[in-house]
Protein backbone atom coordinates (compact mmCIF):
# COMPACT_ATOMS: atom_id res chain seq x y z
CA UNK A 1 -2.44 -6.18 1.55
CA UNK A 2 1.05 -7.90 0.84
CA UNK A 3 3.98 -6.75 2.47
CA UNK A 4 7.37 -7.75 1.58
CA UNK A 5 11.03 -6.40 2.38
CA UNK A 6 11.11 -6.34 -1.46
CA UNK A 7 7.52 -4.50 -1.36
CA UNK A 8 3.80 -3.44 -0.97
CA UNK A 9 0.57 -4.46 -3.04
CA UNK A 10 -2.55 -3.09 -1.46
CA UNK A 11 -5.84 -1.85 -2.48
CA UNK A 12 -7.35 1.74 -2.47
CA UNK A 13 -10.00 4.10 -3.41
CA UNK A 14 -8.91 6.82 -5.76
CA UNK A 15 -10.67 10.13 -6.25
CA UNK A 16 -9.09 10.97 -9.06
CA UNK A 17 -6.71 9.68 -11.72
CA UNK A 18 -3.66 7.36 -10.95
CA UNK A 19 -0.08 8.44 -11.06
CA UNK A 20 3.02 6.46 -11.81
CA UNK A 21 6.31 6.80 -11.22
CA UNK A 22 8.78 7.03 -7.82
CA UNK A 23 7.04 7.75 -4.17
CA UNK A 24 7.33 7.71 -0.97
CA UNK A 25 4.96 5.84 1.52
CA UNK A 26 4.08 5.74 4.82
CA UNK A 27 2.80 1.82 6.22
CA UNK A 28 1.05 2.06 9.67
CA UNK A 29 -1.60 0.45 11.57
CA UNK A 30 -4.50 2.31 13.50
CA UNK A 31 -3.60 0.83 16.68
CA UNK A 32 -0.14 2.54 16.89
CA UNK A 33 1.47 -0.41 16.82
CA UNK A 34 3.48 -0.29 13.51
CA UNK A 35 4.58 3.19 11.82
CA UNK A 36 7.55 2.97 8.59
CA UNK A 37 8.11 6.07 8.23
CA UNK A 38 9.58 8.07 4.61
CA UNK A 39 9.43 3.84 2.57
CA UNK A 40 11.19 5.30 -0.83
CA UNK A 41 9.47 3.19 -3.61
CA UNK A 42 8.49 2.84 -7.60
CA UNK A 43 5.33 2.42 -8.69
CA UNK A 44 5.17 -0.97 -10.23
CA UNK A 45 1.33 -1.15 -11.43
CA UNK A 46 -1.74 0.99 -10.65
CA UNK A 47 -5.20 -1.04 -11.72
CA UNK A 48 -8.64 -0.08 -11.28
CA UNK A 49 -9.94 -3.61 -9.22
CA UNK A 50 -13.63 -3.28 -9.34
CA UNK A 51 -16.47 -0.75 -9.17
CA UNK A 52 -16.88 1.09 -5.84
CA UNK A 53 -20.05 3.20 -6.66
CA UNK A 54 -22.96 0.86 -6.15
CA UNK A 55 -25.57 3.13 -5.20
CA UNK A 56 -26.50 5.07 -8.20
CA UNK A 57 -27.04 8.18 -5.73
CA UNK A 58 -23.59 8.28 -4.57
CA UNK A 59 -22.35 7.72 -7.89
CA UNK A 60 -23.89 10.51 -9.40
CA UNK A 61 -22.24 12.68 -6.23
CA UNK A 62 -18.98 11.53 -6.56
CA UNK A 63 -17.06 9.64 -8.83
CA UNK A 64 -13.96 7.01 -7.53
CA UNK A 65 -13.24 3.58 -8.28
CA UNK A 66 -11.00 1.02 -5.67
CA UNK A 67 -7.60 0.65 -7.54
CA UNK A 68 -4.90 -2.16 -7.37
CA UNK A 69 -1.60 -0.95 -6.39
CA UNK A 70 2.46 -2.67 -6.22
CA UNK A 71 5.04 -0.97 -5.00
CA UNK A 72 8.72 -2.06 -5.50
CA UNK A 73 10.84 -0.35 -2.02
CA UNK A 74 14.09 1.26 -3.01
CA UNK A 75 17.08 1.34 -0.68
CA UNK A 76 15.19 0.27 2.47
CA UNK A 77 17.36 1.71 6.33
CA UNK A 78 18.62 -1.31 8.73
CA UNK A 79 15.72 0.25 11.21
CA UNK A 80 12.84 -0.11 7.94
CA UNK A 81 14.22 -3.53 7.60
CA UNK A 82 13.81 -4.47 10.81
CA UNK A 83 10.38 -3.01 11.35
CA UNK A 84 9.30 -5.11 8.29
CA UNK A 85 10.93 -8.60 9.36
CA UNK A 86 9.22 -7.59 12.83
CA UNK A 87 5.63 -7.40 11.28
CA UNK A 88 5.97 -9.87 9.47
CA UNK A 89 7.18 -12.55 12.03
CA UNK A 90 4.25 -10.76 14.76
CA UNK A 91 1.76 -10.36 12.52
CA UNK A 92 1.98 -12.99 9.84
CA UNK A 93 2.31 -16.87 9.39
CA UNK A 94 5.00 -16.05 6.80
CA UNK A 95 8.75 -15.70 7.47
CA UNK A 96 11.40 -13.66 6.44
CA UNK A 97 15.11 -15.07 4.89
């Protein structure tokens, strides 16, 4: 994952086909430490990455690949600012101007 106050690239595994366009996101972490809520965004590409069906099994079961994914965030809040500048300088060796 990349995380930016300008936006989001992140990988994930898609069931189905990809859509384009404007969303919305949510960005969280499992520990409750972080939660954006309502992160207003375009899509800026959608990629398959790589094969997630190795075992030949599964694959006949299901089919879903692991896709590449940018977002560009549109009119971030002051508070969604600040939560982003926050992870970054707590979580990251990065920094934020």
């Amino acid at each position: 994952m990349s995380f930016s106050l300008g936006g989001l690239s992140f990988e994930y595994v898609a069931m189905d086909s990809a859509r384009g366009g404007n969303a919305t996101v949510e960005v969280f972490l499992l520990d409750g430490s972080l939660h954006i809520h309502s992160l207003r965004c375009v899509v800026a590409y959608d990629v398959e990455s790589r094969r997630s069906t190795e075992d030949s099994q599964l694959e006949a079961a299901y089919t879903f690949t692991t896709r590449s994914c940018g977002v560009r965030f549109l009119l971030l809040s002051e508070r969604q600012k600040s939560q982003i500048k926050n992870f970054i300088l707590e979580h990251t060796r990065g920094s934020v101007s």
